[in-house]
Protein backbone atom coordinates (compact mmCIF):
# COMPACT_ATOMS: atom_id res chain seq x y z
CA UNK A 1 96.34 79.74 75.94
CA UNK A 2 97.72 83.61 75.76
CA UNK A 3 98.09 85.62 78.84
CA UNK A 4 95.02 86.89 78.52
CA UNK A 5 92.80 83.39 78.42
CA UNK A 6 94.61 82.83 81.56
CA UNK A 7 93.96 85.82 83.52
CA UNK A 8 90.15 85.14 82.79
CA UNK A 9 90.84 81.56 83.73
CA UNK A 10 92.27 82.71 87.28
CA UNK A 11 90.02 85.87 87.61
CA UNK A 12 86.65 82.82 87.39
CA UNK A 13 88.64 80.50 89.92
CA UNK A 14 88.89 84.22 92.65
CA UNK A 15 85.44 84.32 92.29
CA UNK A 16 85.15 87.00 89.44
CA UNK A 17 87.53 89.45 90.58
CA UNK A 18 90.98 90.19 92.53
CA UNK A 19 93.60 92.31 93.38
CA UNK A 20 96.70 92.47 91.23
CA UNK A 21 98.69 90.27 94.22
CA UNK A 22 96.37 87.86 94.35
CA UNK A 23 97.01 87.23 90.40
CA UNK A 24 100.46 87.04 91.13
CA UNK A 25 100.32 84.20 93.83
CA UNK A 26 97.92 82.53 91.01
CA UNK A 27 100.05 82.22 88.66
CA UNK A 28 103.44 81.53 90.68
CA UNK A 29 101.22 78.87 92.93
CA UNK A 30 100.70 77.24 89.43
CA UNK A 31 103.38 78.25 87.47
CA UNK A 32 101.12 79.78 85.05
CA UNK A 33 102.54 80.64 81.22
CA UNK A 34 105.94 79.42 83.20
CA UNK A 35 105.15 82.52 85.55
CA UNK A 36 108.16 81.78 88.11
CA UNK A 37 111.11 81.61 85.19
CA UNK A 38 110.13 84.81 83.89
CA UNK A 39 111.47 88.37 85.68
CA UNK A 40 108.17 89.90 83.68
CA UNK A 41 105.20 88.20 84.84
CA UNK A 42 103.42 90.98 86.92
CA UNK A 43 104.50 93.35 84.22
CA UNK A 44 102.82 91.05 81.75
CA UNK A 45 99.40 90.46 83.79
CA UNK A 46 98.75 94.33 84.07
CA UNK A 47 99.24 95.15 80.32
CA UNK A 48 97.01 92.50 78.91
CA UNK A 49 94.54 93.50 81.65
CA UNK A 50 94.91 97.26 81.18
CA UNK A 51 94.90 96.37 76.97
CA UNK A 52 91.23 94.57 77.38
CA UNK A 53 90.07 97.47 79.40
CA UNK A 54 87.85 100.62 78.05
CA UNK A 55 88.74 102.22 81.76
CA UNK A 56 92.84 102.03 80.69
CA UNK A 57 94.72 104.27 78.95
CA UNK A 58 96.73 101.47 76.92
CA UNK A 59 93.25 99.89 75.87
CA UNK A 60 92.04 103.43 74.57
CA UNK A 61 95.20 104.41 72.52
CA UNK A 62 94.70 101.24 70.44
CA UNK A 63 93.29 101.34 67.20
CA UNK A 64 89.00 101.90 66.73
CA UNK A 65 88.92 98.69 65.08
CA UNK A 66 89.92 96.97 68.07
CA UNK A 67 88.00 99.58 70.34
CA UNK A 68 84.93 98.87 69.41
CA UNK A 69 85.38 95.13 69.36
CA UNK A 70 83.20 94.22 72.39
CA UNK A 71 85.33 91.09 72.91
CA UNK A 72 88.18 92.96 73.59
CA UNK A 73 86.85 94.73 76.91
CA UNK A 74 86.63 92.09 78.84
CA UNK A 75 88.11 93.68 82.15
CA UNK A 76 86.54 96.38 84.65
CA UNK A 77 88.10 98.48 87.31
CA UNK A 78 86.38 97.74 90.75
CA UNK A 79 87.16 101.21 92.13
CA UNK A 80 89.94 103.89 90.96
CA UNK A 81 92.20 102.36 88.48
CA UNK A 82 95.19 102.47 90.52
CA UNK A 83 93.97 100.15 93.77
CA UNK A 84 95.00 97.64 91.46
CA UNK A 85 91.31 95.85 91.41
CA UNK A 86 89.72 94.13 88.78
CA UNK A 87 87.02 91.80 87.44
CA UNK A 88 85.24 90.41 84.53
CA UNK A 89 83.44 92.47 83.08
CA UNK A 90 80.95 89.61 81.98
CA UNK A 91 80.54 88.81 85.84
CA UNK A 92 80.59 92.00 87.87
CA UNK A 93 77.59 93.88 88.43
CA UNK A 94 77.88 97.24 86.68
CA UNK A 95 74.75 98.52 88.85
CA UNK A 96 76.81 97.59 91.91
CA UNK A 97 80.02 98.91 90.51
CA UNK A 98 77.99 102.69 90.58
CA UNK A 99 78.26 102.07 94.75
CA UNK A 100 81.63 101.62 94.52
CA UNK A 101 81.90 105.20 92.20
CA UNK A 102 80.50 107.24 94.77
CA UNK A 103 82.95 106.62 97.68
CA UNK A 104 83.22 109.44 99.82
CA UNK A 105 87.32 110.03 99.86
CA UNK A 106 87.71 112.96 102.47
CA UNK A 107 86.28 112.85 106.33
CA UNK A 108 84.68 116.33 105.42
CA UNK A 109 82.25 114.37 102.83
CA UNK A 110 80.44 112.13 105.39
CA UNK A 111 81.03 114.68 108.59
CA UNK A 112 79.76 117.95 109.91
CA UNK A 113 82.95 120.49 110.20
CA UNK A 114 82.38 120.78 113.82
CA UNK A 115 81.71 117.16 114.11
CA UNK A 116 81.39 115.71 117.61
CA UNK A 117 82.91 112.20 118.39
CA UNK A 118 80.75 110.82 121.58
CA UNK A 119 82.41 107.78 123.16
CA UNK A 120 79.97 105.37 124.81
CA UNK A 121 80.20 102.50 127.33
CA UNK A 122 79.41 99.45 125.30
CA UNK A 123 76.15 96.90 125.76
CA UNK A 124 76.19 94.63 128.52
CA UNK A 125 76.77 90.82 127.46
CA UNK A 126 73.85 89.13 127.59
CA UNK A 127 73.85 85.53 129.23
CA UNK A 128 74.18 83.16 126.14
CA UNK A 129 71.21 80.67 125.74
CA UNK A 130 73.03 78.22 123.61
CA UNK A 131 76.33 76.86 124.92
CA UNK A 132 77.63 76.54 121.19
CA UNK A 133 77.42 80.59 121.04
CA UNK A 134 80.58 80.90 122.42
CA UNK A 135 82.81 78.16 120.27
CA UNK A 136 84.95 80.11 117.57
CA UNK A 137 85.21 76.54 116.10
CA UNK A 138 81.75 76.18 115.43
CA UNK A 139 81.74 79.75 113.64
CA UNK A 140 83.43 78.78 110.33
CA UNK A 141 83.07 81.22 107.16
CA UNK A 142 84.29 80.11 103.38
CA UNK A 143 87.74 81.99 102.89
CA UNK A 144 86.91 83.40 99.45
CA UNK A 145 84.17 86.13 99.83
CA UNK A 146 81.41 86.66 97.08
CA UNK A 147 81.18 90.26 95.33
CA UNK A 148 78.08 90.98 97.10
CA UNK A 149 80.53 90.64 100.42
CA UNK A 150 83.44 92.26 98.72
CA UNK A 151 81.04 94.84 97.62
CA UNK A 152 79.72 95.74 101.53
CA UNK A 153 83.66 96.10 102.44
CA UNK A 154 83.70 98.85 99.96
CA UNK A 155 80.17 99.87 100.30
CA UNK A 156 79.52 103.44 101.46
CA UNK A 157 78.14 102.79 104.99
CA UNK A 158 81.24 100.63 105.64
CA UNK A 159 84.38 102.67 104.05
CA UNK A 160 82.23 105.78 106.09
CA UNK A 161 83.07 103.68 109.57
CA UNK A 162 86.45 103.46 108.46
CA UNK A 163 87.31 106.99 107.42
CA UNK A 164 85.63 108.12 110.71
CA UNK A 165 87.96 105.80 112.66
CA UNK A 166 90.85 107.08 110.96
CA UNK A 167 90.13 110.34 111.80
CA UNK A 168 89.66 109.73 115.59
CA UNK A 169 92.56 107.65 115.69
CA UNK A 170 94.44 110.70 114.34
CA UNK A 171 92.93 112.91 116.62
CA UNK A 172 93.80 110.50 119.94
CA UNK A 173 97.69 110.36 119.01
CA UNK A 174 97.62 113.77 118.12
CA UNK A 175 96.02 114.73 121.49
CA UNK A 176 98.84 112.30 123.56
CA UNK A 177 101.61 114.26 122.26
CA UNK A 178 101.94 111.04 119.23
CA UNK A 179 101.23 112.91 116.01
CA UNK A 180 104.84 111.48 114.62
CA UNK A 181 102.65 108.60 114.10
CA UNK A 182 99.81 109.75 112.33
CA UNK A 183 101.18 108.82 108.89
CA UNK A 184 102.52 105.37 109.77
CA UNK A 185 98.51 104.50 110.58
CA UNK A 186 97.50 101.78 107.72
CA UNK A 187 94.21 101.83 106.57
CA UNK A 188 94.97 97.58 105.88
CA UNK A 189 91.24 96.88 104.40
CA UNK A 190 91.88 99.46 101.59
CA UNK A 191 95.86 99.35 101.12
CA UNK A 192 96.08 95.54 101.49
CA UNK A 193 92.73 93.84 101.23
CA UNK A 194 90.08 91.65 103.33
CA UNK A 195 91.63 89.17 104.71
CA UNK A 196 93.95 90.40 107.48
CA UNK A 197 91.58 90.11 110.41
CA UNK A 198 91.14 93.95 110.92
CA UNK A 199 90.37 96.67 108.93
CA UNK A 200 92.81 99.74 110.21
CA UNK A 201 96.71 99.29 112.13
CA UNK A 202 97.11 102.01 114.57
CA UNK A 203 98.90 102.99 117.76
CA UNK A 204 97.64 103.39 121.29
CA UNK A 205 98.57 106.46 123.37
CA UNK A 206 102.03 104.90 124.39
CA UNK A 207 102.89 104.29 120.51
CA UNK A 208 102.29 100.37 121.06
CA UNK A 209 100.74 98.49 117.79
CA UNK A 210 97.01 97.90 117.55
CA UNK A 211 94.77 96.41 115.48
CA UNK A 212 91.44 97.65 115.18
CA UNK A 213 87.62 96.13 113.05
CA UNK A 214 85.32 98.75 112.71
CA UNK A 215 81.61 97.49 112.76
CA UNK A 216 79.31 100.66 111.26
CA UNK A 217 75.56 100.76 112.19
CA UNK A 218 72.89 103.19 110.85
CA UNK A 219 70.78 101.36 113.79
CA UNK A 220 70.58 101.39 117.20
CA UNK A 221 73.77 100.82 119.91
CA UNK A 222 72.41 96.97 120.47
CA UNK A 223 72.02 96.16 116.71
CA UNK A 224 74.01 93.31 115.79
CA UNK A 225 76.88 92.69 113.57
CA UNK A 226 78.79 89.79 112.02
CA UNK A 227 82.19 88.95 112.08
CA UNK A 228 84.04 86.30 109.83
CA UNK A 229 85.63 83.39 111.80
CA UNK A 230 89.16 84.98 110.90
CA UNK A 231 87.78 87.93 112.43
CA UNK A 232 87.39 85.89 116.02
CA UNK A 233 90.16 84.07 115.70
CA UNK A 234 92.53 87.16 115.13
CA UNK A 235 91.01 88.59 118.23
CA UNK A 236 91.69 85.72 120.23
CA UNK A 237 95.33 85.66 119.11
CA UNK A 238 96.31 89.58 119.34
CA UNK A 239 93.64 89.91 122.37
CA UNK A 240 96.38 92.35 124.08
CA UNK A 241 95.97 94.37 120.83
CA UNK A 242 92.63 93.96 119.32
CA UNK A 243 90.02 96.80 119.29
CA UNK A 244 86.59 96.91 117.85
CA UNK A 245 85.05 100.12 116.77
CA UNK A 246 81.13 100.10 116.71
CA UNK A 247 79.68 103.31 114.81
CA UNK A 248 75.96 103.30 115.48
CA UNK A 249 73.62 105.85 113.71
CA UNK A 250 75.82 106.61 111.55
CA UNK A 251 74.35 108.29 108.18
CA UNK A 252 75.95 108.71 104.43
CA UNK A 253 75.52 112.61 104.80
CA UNK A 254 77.15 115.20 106.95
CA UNK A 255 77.13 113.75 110.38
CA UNK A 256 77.14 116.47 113.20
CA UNK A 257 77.29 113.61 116.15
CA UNK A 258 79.54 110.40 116.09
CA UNK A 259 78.27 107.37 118.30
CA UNK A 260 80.56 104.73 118.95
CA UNK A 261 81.34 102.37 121.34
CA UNK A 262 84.58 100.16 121.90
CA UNK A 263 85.18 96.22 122.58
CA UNK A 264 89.11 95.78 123.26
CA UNK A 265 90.61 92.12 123.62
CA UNK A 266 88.99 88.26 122.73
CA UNK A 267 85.42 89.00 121.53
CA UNK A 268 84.95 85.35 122.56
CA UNK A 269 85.23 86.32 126.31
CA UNK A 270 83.02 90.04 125.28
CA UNK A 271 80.37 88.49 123.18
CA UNK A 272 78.07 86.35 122.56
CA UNK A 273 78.65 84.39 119.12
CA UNK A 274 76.15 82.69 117.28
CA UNK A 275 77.46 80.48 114.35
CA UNK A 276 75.25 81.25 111.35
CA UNK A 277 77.41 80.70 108.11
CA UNK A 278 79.66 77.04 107.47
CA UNK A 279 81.76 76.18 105.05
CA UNK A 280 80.63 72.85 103.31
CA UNK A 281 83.85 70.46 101.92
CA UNK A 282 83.32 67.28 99.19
């Protein structure tokens, strides 16, 4: 098989899409096209990706013969071409990929100039009715996302909630004399992909790591949200470290008022959890 037969083979075994360093532990884990005696491998994935592309550069200065060969563009970007994320083209969505096209990139495109961040006291827990609410164990989610869930990472609503945290994370170290830090804040869902257990790494006022999910609402303050199993158990582990941002009423157009709410520690001991997805083994 070429390079290229492969790269669909691994892209149908992600799920249909991946980042570039997911492709790469592919083909090492499996020693794809003899992937770990070669010094040119990643090199070798992005040209025949970006050359069986009509977003790339490469795949537009080839010839119009191969151009408009329909078999040839076989790969889409999902998202600016250089976050390094791709699928195939004959399973993504293009009507979804138009979401992913209108990401706001700048605070000042979902926020009123004189925006006002309003911190609130966060909902009472409510007595859980079930005893199995409260078991992590019991709350088990498939590691590999779908693109629908891929899709509501980088969904407008959602990357909204994160750009606004970034912003008042900024703002807090700025405002405790900590604004050397400002740049060394990682935006991880974006920069490094689901998977880590928390969307944005930032600093408290004394410059100490933490680790924050952001949960965005266009609902109410008591409107629930879900969180993956890796989610929970991240918590549990980094509970001296781990914040949750809720954004409630939270629009995709200027906002002149930001709601929000914080959980801090083991959302096991904060919340009430209600198992609702499983993963089911052969």
């Amino acid at each position: 098989m070429t390079w290229t037969e492969e790269i669909v083979k691994a892209l149908t075994h992600l799920g249909g899409y991946s980042r570039y360093d997911d492709l790469y532990e592919y083909f090492k884990k499996y020693n794809i096209k003899d992937y770990n005696q070669k010094r040119s491998g990643d090199a070798t994935i992005r040209e025949a990706i970006e050359s069986h592309s009509s977003a790339a550069s490469r795949f537009n200065s080839k010839p119009s013969s191969y151009k408009n060969n329909p078999k040839n563009d076989i790969f889409i970007p999902m998202g600016a071409l250089g976050d390094g994320y791709w699928g195939l083209r004959s399973i993504i969505n293009p009507i979804n990929l138009d979401l992913l096209s209108n990401i706001p990139i700048d605070i000042k495109d979902v926020c009123d100039d004189n925006v006002i961040y309003k911190k609130h006291d966060a909902p009472n827990k409510k007595i859980a009715k079930d005893k199995n609410e409260l078991k992590s164990d019991s709350y088990t989610k498939i590691s590999k996302v779908n693109y629908e869930e891929a899709n509501k990472r980088r969904s407008s609503l959602g990357f909204i909630g994160e750009k606004i945290v970034l912003d008042i994370e900024k703002k807090k170290l700025i405002d405790a004399g900590k604004s050397n830090l400002c740049e060394s804040i990682e935006h991880t869902s974006q920069e490094r992909g689901d998977g880590a257990g928390y969307d944005i790494r930032s600093f408290d006022e004394n410059g100490n790591t933490i680790f924050i999910e952001v949960k965005t609402t266009s609902k109410d303050k008591t409107y629930p949200f879900f969180m993956s199993k890796n989610e929970v158990d991240f918590s549990r582990k980094h509970s001296s470290s781990y914040l949750i941002y809720r954004l409630y009423n939270i629009s995709k157009t200027k906002n002149k008022e930001i709601d929000y709410y914080l959980i801090k520690g083991n959302v096991n001991e904060r919340l009430n959890l209600k198992p609702i997805e499983y993963k089911v083994d052969f």
